[in-house]
C-alpha atoms as a PDB file:
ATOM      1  CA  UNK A   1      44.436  -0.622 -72.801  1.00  0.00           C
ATOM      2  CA  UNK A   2      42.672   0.876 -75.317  1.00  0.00           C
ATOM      3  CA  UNK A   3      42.805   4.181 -77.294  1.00  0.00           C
ATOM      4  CA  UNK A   4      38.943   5.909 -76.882  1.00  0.00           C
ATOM      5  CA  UNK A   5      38.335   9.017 -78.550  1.00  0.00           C
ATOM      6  CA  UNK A   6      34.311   8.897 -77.689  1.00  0.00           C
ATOM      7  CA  UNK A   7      31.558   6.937 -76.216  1.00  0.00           C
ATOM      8  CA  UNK A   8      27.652   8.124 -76.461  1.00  0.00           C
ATOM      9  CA  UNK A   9      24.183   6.908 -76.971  1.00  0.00           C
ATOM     10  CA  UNK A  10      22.437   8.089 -80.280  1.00  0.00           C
ATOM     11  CA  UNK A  11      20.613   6.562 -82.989  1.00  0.00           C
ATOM     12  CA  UNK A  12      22.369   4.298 -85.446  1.00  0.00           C
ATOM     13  CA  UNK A  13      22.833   6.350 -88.836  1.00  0.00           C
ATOM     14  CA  UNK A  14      23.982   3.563 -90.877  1.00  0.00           C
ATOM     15  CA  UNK A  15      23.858  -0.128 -91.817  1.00  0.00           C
ATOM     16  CA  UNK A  16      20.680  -2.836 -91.472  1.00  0.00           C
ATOM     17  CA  UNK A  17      20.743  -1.701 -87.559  1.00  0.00           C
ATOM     18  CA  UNK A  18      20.221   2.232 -89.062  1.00  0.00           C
ATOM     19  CA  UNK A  19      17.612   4.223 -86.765  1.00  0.00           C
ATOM     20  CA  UNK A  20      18.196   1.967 -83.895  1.00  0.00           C
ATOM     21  CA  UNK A  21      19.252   3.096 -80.503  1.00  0.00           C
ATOM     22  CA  UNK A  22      22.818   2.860 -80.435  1.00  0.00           C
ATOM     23  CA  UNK A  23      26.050   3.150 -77.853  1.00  0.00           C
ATOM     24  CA  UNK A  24      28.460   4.147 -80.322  1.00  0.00           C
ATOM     25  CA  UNK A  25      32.802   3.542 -79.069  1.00  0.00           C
ATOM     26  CA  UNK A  26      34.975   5.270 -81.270  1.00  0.00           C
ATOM     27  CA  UNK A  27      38.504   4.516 -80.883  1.00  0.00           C
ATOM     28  CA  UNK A  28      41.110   6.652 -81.655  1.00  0.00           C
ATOM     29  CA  UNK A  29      43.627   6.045 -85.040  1.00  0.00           C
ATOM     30  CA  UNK A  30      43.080   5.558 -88.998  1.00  0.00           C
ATOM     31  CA  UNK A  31      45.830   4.304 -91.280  1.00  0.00           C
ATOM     32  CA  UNK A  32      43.878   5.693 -94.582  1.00  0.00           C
ATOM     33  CA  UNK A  33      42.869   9.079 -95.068  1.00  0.00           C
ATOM     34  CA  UNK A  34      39.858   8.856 -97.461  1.00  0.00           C
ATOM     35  CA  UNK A  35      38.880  12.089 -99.808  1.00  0.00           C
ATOM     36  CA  UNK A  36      35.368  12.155 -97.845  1.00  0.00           C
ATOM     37  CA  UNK A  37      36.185  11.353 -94.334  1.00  0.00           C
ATOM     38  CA  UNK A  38      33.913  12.551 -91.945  1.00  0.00           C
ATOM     39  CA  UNK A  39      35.306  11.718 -88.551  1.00  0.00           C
ATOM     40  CA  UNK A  40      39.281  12.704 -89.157  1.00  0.00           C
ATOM     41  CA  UNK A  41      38.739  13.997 -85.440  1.00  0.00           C
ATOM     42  CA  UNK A  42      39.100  10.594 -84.140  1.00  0.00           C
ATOM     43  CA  UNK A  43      42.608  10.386 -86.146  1.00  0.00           C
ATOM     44  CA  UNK A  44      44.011  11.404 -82.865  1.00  0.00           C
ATOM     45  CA  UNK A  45      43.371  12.318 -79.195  1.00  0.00           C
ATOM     46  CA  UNK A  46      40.907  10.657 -77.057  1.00  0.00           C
ATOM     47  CA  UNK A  47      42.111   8.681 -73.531  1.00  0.00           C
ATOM     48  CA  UNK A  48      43.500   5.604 -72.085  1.00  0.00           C
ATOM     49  CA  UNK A  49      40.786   3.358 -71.292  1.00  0.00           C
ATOM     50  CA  UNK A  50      40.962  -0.592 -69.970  1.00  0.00           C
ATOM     51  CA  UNK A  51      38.273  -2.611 -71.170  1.00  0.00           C
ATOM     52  CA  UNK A  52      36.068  -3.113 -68.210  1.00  0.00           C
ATOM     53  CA  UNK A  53      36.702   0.812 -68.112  1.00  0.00           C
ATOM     54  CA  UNK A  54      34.393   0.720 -71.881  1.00  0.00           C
ATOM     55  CA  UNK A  55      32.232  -1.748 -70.549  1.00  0.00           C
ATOM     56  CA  UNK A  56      31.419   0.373 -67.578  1.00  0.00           C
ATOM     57  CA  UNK A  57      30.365   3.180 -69.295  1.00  0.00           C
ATOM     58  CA  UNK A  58      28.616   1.319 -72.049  1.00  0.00           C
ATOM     59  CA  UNK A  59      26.266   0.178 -69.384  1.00  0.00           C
ATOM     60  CA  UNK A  60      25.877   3.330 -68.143  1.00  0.00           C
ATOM     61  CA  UNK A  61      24.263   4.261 -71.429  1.00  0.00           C
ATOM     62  CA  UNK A  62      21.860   1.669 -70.993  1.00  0.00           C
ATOM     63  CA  UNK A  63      21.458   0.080 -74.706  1.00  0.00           C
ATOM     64  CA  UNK A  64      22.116  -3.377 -76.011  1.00  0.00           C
ATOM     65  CA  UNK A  65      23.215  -2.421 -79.352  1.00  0.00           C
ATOM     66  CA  UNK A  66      27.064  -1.229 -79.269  1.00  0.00           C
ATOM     67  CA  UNK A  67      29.146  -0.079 -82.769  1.00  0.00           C
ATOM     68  CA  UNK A  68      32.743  -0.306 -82.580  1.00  0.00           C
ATOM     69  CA  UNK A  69      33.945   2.173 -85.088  1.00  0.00           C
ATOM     70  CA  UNK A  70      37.194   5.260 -85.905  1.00  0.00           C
ATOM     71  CA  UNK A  71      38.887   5.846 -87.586  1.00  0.00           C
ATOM     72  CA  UNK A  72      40.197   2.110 -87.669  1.00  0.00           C
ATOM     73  CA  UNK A  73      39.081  -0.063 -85.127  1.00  0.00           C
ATOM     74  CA  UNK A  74      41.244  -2.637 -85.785  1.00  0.00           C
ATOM     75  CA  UNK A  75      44.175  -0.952 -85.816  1.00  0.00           C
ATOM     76  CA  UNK A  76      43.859  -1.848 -81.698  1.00  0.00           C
ATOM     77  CA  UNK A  77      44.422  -5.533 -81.417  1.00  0.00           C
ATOM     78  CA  UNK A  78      42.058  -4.920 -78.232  1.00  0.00           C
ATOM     79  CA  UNK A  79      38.880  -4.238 -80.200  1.00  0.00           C
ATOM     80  CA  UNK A  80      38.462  -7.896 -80.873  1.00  0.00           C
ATOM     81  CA  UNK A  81      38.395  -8.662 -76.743  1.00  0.00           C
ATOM     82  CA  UNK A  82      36.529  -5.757 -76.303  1.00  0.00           C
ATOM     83  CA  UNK A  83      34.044  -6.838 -78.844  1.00  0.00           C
ATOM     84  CA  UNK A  84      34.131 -10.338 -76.441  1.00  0.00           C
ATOM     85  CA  UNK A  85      33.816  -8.615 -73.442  1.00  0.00           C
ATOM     86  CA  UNK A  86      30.469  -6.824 -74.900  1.00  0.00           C
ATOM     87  CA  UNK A  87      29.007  -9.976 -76.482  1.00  0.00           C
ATOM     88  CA  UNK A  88      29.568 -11.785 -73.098  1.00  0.00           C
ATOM     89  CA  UNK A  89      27.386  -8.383 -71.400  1.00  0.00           C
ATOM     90  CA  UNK A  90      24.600  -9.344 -73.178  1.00  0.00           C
ATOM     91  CA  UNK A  91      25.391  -7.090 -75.865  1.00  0.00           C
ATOM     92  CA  UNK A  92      24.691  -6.914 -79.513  1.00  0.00           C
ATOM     93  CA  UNK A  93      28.288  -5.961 -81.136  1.00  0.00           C
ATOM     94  CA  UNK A  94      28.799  -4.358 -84.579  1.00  0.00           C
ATOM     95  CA  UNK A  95      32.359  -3.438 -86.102  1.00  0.00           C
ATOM     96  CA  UNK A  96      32.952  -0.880 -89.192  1.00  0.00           C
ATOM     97  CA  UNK A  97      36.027  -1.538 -90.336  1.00  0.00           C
ATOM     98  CA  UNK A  98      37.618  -0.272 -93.527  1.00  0.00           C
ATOM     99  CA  UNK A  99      38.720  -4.033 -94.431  1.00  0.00           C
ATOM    100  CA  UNK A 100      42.323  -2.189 -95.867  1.00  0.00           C
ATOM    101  CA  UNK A 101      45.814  -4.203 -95.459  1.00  0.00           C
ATOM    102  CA  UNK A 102      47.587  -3.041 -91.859  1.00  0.00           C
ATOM    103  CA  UNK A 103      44.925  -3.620 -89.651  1.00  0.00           C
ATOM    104  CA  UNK A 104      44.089  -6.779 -87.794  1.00  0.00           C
ATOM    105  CA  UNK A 105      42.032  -9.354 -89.705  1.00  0.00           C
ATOM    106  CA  UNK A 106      38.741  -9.221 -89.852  1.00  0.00           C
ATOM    107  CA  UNK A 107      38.655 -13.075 -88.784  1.00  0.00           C
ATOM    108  CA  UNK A 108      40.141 -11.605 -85.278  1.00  0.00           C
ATOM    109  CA  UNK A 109      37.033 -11.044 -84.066  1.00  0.00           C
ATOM    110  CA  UNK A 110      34.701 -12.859 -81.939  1.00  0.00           C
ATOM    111  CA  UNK A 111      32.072 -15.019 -83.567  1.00  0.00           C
ATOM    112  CA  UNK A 112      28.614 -13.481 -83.280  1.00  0.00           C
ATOM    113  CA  UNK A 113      29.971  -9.796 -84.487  1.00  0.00           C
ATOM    114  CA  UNK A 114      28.532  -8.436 -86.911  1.00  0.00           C
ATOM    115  CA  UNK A 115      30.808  -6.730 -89.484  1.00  0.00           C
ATOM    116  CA  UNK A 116      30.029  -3.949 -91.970  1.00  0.00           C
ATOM    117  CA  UNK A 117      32.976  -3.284 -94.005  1.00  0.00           C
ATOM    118  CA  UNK A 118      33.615  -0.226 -95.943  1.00  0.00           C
ATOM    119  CA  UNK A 119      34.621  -1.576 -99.280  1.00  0.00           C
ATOM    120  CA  UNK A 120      37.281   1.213-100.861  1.00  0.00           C
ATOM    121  CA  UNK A 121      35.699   3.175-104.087  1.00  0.00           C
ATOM    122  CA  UNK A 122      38.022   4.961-106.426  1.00  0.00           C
ATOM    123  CA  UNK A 123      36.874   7.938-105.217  1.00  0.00           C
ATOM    124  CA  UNK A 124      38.107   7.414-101.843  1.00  0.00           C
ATOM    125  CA  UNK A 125      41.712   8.001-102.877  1.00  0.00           C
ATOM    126  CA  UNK A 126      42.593   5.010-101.657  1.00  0.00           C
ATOM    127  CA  UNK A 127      44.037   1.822-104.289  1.00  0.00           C
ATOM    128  CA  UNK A 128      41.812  -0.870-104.546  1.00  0.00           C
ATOM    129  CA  UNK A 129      45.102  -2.820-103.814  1.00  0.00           C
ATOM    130  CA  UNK A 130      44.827  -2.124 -99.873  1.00  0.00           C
ATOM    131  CA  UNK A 131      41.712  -3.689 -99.994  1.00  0.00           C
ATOM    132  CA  UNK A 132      42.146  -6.823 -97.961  1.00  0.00           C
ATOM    133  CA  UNK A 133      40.757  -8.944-100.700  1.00  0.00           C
ATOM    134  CA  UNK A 134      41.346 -12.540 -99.184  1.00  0.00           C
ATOM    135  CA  UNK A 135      40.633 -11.229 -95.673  1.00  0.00           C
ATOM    136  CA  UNK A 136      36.719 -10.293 -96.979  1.00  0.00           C
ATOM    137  CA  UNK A 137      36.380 -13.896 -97.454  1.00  0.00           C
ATOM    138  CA  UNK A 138      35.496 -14.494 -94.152  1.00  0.00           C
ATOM    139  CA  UNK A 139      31.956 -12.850 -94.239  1.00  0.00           C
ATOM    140  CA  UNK A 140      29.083 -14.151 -93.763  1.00  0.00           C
ATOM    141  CA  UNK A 141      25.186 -13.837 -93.551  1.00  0.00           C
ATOM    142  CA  UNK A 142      24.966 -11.124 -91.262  1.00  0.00           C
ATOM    143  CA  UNK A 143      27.911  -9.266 -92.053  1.00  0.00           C
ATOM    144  CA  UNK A 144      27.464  -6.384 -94.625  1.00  0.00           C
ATOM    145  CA  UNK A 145      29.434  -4.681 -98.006  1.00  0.00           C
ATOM    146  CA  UNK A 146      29.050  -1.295 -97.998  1.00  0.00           C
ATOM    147  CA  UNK A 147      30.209   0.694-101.215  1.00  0.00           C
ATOM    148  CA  UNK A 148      30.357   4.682-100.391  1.00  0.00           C
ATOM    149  CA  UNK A 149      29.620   6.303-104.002  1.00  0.00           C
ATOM    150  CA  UNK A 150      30.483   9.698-104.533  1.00  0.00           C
ATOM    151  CA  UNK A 151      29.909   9.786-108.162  1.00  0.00           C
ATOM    152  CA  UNK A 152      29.184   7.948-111.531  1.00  0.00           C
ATOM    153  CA  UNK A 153      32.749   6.538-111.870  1.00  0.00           C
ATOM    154  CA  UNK A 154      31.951   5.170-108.472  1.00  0.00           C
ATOM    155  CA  UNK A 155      29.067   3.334-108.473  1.00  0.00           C
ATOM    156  CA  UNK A 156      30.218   1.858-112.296  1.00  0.00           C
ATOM    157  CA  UNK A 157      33.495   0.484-110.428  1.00  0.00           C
ATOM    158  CA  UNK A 158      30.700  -0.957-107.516  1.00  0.00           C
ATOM    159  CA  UNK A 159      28.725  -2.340-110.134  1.00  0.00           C
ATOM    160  CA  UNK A 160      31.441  -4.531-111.769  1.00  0.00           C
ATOM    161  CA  UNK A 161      33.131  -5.272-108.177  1.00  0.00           C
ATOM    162  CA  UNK A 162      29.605  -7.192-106.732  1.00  0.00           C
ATOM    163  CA  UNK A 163      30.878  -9.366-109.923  1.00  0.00           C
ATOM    164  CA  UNK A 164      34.108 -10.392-108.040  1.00  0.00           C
ATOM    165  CA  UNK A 165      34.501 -13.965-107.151  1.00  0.00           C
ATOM    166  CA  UNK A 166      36.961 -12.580-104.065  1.00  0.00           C
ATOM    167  CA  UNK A 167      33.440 -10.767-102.648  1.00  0.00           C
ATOM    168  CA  UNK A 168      31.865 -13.608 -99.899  1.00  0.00           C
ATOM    169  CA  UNK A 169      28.575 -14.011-101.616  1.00  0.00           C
ATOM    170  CA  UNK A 170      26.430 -14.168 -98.335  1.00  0.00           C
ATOM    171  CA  UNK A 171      27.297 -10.952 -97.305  1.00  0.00           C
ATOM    172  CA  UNK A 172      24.842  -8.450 -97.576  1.00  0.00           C
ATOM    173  CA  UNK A 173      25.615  -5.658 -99.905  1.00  0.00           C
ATOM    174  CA  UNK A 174      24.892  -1.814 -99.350  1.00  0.00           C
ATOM    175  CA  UNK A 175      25.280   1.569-101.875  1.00  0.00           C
ATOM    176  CA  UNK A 176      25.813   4.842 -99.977  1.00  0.00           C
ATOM    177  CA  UNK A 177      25.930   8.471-101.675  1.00  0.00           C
ATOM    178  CA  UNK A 178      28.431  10.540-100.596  1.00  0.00           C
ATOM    179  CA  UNK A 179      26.746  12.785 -98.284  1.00  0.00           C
ATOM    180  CA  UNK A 180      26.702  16.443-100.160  1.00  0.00           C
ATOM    181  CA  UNK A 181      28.380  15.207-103.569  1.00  0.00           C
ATOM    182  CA  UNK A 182      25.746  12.754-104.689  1.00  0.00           C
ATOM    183  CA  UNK A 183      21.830  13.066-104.406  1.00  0.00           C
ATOM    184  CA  UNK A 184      20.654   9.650-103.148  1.00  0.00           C
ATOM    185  CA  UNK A 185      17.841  10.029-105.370  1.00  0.00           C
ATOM    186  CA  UNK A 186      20.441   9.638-108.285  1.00  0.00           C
ATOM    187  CA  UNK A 187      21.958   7.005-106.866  1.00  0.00           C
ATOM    188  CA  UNK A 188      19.134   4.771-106.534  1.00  0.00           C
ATOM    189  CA  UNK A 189      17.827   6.190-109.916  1.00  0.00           C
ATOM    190  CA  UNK A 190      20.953   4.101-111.121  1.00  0.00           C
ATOM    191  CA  UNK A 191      20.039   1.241-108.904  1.00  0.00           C
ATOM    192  CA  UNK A 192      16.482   0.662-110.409  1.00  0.00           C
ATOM    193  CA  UNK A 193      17.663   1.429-114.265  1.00  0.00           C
ATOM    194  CA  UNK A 194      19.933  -1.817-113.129  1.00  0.00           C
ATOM    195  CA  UNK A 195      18.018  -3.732-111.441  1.00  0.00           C
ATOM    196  CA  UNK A 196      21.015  -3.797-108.846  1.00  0.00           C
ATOM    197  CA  UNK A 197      20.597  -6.244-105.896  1.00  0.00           C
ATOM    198  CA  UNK A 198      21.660  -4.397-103.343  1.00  0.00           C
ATOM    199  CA  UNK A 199      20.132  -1.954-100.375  1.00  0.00           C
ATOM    200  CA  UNK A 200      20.547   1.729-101.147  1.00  0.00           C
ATOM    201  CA  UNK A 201      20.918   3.644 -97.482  1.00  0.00           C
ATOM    202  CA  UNK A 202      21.637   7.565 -96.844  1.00  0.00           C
ATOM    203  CA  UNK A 203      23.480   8.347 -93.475  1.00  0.00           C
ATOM    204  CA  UNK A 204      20.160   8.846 -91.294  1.00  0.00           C
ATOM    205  CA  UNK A 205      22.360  11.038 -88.360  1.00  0.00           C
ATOM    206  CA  UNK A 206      23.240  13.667 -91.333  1.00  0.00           C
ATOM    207  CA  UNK A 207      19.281  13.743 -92.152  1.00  0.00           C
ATOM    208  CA  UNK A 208      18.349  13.967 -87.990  1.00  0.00           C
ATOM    209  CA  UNK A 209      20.922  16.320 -87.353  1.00  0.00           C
ATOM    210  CA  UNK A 210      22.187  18.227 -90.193  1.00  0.00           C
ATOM    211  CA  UNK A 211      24.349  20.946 -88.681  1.00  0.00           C
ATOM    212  CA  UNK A 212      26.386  18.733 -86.176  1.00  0.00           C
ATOM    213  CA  UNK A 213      29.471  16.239 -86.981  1.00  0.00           C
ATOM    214  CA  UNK A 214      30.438  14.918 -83.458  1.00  0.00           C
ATOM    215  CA  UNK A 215      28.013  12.955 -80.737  1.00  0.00           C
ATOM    216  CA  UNK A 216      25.747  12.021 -83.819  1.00  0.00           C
END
């Protein structure tokens, strides 16, 4: 059984997928608290759910692309069969995942999921020593990086991590602005002066729908 907090069809606000049609399943937990959460309502609550229970009403939404997301995903050793159950639907699968220590590995899951982990910045609040360091070296191709940069401090920290030899090199790599604290336009401003090699994104859901935080 599994721990759902929410299951709905939008558009995909982040990631190479962003401004796709999406069924997003948000399961219920998180083991980090991170200064800029913006989904601590899936910390708790939600219902019991059995897989084919997900799968059910993931069809009912009528999509192929499915995000598995949370709070922490894999804090539910289910995820990973749920994440099989969806691929063997027909289903395109995608897992956010904070890739911290205390969760299952990222290796867990099924081949052919695609994985965008949220790579901890200072700013977060949380120690760059719960980042699961060897676990990241499982990436590949069409998993992503993704570096949430809520300041200069940030992105300077981002800059010299893409350095790392611990960082899979065939992952793709992705700079977001903290939505509200820094102007994207700044951000990339910093990417071009660079000549950074990565993909700058803004959280498309906070552009289409501005004044809402759930369903989105």
């Amino acid at each position: 059984m599994l721990q759902v907090h929410e299951i709905y069809r939008t558009v995909l606000g982040e990631s190479r997928d962003a401004g796709r049609l999406c069924a997003i399943v948000r399961l219920t937990g998180c083991h980090r608290r991170c200064v800029w959460c913006d989904s601590a309502h899936a910390f708790q609550g939600g219902e019991r759910l059995s897989r084919d229970e997900v799968l059910a009403r993931v069809r009912g939404l009528g999509v192929t692309l499915v995000l598995l997301t949370g709070g922490e995903p894999l804090l539910q050793a289910e995820c990973a069969d749920l994440a099989a159950d969806l691929l063997a639907d027909g289903r395109e699968v995608v897992v956010e995942t904070s890739g911290t220590r205390g969760a299952e590995p990222l290796a867990s899951l099924p081949a052919g999921v695609r994985r965008v982990v949220d790579v901890k910045t200072p700013g977060s609040g949380i120690p760059a020593e719960q980042i699961d360091w060897e676990g990241l070296g499982c990436l590949g191709p069409d998993d992503e990086l993704k570096f949430v940069i809520g300041d200069r401090a940030d992105y300077d920290w981002t800059v010299r991590t893409l350095d790392d030899p611990r960082l899979p090199r065939a992952a793709a790599r992705t700079l977001s602005p903290v939505h509200g604290a820094l102007d994207p336009g700044e951000l990339a401003g910093w990417v071009v002066a660079d000549a950074l090699d990565v993909r700058v994104q803004v959280q498309l859901h906070k552009v289409l729908w501005p004044h809402r935080d759930r369903g989105v």
